[in-house]
PDB file of N, CA and C in Angstrom:
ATOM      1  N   UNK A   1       0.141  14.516  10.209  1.00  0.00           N
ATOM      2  CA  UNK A   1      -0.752  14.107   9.125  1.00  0.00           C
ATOM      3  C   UNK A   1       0.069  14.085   7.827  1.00  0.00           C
ATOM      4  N   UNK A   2      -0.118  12.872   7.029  1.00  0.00           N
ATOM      5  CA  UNK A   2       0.582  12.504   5.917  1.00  0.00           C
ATOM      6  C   UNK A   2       0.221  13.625   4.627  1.00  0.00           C
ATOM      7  N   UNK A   3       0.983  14.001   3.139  1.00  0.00           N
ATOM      8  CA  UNK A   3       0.526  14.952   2.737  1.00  0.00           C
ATOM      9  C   UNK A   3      -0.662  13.889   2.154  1.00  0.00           C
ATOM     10  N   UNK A   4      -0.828  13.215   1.665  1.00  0.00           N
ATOM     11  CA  UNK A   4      -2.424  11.728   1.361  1.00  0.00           C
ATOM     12  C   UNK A   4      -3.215  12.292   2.216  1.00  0.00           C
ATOM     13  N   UNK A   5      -2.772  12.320   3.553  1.00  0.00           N
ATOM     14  CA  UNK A   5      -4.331  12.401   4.578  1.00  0.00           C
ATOM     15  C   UNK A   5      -4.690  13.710   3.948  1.00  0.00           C
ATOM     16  N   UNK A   6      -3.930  15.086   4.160  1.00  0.00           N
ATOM     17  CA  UNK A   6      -4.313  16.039   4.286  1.00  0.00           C
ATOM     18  C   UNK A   6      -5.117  16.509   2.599  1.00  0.00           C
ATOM     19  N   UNK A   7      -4.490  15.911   1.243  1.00  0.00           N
ATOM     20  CA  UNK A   7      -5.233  15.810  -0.215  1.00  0.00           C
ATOM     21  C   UNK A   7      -6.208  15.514   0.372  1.00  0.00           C
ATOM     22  N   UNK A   8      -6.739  14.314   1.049  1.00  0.00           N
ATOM     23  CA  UNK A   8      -7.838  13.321   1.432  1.00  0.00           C
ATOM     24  C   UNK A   8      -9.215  14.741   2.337  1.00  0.00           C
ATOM     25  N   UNK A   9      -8.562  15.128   2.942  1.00  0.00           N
ATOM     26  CA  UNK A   9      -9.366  15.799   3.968  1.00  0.00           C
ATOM     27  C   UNK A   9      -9.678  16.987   2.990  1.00  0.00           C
ATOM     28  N   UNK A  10      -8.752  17.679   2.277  1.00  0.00           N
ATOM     29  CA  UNK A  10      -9.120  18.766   1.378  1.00  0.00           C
ATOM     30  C   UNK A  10     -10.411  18.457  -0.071  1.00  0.00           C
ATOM     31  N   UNK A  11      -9.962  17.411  -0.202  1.00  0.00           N
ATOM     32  CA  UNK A  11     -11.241  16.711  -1.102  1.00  0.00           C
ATOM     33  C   UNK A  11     -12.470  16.356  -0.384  1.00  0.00           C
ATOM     34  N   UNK A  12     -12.573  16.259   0.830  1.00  0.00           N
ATOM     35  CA  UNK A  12     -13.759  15.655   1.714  1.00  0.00           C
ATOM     36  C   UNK A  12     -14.736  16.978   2.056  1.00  0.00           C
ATOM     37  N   UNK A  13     -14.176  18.190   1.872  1.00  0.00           N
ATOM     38  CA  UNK A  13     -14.538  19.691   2.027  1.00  0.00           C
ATOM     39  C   UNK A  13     -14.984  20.720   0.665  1.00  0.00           C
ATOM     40  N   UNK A  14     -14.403  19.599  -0.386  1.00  0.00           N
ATOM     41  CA  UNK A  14     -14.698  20.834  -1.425  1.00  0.00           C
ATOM     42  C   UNK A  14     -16.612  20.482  -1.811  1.00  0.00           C
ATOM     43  N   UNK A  15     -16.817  21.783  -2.466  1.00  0.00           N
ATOM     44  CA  UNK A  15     -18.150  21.556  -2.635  1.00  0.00           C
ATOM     45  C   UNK A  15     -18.786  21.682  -4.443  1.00  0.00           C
ATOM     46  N   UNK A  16     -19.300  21.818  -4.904  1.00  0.00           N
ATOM     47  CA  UNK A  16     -19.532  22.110  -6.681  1.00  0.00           C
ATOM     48  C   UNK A  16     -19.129  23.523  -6.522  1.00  0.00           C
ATOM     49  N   UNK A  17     -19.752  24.213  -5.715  1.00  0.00           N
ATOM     50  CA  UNK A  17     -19.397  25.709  -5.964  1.00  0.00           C
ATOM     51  C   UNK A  17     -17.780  26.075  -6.185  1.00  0.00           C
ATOM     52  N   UNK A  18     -17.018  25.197  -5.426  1.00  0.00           N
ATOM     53  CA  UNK A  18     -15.641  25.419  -5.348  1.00  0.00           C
ATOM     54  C   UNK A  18     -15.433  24.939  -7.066  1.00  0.00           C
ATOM     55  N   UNK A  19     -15.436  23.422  -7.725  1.00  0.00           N
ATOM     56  CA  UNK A  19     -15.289  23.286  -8.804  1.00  0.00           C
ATOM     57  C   UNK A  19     -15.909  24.492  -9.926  1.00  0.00           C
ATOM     58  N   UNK A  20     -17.336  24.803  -9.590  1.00  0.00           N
ATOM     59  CA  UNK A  20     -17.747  25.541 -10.857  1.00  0.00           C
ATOM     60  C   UNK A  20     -16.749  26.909 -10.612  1.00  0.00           C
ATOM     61  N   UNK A  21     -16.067  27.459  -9.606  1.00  0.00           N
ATOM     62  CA  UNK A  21     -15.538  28.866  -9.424  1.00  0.00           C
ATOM     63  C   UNK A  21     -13.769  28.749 -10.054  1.00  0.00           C
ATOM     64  N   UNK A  22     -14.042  27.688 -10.731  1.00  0.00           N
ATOM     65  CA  UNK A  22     -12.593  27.843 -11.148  1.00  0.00           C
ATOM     66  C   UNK A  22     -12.674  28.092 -13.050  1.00  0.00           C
ATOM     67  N   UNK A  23     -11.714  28.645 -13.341  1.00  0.00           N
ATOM     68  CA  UNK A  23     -11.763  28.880 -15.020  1.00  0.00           C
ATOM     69  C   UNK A  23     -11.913  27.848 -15.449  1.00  0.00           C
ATOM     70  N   UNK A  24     -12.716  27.202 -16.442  1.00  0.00           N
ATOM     71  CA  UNK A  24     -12.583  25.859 -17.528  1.00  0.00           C
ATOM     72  C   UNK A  24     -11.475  25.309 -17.615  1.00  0.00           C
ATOM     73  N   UNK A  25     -10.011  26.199 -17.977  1.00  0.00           N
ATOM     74  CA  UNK A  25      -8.879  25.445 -17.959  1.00  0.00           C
ATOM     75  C   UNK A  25      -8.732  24.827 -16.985  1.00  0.00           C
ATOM     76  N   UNK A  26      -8.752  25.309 -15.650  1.00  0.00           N
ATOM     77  CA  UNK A  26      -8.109  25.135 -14.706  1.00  0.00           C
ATOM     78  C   UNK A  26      -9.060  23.488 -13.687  1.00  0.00           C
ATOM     79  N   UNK A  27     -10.398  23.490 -14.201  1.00  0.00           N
ATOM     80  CA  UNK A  27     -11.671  22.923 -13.710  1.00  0.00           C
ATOM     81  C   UNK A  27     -11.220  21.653 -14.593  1.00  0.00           C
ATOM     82  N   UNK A  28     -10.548  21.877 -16.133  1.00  0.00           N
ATOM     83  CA  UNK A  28     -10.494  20.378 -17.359  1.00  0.00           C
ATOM     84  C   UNK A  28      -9.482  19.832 -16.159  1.00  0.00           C
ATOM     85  N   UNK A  29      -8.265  20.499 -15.583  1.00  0.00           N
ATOM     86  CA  UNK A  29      -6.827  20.129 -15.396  1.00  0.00           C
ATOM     87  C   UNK A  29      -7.373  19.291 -14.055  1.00  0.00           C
ATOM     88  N   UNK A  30      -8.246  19.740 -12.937  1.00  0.00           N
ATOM     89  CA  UNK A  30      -8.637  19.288 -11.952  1.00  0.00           C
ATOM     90  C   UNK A  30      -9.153  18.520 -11.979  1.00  0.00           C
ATOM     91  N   UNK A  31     -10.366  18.199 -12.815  1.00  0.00           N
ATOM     92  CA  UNK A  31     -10.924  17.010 -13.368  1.00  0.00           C
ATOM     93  C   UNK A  31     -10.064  15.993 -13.666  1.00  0.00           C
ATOM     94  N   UNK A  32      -9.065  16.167 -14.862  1.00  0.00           N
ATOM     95  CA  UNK A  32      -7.736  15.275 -15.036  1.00  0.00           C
ATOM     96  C   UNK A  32      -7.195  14.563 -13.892  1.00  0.00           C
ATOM     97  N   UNK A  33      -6.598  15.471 -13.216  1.00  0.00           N
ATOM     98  CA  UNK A  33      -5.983  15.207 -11.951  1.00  0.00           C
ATOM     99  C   UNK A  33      -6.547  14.119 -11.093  1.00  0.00           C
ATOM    100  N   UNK A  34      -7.972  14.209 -10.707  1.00  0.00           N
ATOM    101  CA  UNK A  34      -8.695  13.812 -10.488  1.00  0.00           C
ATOM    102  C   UNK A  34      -9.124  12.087 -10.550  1.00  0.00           C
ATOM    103  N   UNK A  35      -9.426  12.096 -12.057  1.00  0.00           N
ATOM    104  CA  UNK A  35      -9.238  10.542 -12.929  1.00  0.00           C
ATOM    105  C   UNK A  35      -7.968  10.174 -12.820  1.00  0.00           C
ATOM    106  N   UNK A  36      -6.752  11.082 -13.087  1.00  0.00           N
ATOM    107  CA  UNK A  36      -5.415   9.845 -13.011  1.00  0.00           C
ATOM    108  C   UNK A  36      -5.349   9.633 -11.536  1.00  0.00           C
ATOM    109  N   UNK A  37      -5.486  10.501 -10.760  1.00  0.00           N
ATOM    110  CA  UNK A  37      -5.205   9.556  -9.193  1.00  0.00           C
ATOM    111  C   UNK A  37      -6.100   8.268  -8.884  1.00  0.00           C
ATOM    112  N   UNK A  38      -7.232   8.469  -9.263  1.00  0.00           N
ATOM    113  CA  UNK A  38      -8.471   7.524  -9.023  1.00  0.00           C
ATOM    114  C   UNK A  38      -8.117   6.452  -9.783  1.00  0.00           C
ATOM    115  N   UNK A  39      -7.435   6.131 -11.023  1.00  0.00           N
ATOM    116  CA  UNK A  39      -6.918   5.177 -11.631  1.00  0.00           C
ATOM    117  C   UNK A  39      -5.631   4.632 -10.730  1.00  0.00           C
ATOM    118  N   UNK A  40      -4.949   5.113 -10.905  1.00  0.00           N
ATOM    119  CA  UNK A  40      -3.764   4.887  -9.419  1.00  0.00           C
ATOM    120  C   UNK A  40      -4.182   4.322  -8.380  1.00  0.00           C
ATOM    121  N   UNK A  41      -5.619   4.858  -8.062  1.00  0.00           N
ATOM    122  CA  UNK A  41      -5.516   4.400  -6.035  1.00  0.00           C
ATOM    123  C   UNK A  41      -6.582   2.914  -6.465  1.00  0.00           C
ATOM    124  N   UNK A  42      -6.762   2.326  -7.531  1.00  0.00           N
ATOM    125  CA  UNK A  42      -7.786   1.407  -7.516  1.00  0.00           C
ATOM    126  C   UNK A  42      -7.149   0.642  -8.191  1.00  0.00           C
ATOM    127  N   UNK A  43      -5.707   0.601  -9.491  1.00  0.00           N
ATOM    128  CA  UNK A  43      -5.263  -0.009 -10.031  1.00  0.00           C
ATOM    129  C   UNK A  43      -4.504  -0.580  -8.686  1.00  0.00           C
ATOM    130  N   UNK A  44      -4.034  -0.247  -7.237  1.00  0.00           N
ATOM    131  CA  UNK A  44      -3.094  -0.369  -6.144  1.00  0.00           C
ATOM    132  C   UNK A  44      -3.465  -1.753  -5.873  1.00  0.00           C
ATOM    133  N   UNK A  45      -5.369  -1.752  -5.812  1.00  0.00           N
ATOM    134  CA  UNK A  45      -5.830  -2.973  -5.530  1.00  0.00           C
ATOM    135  C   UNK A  45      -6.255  -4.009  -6.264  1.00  0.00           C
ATOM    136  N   UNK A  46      -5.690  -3.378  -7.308  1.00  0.00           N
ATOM    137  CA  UNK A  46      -6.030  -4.827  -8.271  1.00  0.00           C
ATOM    138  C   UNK A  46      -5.809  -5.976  -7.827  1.00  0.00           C
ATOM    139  N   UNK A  47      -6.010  -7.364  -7.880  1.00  0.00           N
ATOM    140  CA  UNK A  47      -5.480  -8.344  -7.957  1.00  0.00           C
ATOM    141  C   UNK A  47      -4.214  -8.606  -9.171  1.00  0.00           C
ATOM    142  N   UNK A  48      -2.982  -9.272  -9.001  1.00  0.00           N
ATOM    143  CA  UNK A  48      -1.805  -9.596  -9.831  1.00  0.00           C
ATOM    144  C   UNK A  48      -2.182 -10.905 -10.326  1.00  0.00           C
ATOM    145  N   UNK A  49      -2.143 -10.706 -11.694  1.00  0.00           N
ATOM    146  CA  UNK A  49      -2.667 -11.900 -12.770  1.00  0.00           C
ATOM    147  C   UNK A  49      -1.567 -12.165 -13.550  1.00  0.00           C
ATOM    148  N   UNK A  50      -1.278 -13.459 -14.157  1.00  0.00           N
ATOM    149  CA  UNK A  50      -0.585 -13.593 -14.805  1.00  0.00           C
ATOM    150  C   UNK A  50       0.728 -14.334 -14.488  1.00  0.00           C
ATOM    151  N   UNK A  51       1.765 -14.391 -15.333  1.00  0.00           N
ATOM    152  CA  UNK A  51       2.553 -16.041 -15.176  1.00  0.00           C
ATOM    153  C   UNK A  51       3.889 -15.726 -14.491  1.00  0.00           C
ATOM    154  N   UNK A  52       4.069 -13.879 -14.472  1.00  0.00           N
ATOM    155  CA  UNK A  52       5.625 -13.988 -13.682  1.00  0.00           C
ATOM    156  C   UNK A  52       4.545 -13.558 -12.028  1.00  0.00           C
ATOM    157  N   UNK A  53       3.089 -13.083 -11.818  1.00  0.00           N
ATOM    158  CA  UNK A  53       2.664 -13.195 -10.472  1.00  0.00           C
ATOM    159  C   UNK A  53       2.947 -14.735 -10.158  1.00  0.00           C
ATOM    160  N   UNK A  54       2.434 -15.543 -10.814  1.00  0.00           N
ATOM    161  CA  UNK A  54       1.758 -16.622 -10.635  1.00  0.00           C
ATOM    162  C   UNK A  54       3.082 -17.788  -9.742  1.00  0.00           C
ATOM    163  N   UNK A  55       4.458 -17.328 -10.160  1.00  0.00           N
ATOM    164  CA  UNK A  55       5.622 -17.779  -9.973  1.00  0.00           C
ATOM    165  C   UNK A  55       6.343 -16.874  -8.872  1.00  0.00           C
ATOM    166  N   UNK A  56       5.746 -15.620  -8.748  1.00  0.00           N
ATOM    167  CA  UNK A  56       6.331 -15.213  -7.327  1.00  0.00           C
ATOM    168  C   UNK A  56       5.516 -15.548  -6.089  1.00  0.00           C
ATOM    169  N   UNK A  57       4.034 -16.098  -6.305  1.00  0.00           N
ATOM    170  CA  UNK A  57       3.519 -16.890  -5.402  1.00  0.00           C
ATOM    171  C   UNK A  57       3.919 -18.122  -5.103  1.00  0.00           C
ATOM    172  N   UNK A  58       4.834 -18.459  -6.185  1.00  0.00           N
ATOM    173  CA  UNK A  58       5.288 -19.738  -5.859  1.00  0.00           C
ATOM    174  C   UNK A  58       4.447 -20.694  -6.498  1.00  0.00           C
ATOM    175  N   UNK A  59       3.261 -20.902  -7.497  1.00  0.00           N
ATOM    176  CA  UNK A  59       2.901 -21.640  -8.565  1.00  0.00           C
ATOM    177  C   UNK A  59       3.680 -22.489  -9.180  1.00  0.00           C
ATOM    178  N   UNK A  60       3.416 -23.309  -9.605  1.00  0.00           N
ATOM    179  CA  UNK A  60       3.852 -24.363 -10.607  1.00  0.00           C
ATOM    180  C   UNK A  60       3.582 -24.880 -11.261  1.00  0.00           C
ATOM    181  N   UNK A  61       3.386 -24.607 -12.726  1.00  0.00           N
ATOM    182  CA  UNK A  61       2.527 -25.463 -13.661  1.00  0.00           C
ATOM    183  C   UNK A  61       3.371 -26.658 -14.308  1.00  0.00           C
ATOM    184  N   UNK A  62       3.017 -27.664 -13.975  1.00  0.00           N
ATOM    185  CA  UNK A  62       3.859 -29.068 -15.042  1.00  0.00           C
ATOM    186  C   UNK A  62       3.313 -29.562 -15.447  1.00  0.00           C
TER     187      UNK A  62
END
């Protein structure tokens, strides 16, 4: 199991009680953590826009 799967499976188990039992600092930092991966794993699927994508697809504007 990849260390992804195993983050993946450890997040699929936690519950509020686990979040509320942590200190505020430590609950802001997890939260953080949290949003920048989720930005990461959805920016992955963005679609590529724009004029140097548009030319590694092989586009051609004349």
């Amino acid at each position: 199991m990849s260390l992804i799967e195993k983050a993946v499976a450890l997040l699929d188990v936690l519950t509020i009680t686990d979040v509320e039992a942590l200190p505020p600092a430590r609950r802001r930092r997890f939260a953080d953590m949290c949003k920048h991966w989720a930005a990461l794993a959805d920016h992955a699927d963005a679609p590529k826009v724009g004029v140097l994508s548009d030319l590694k697809r092989g586009a051609r504007y004349e």
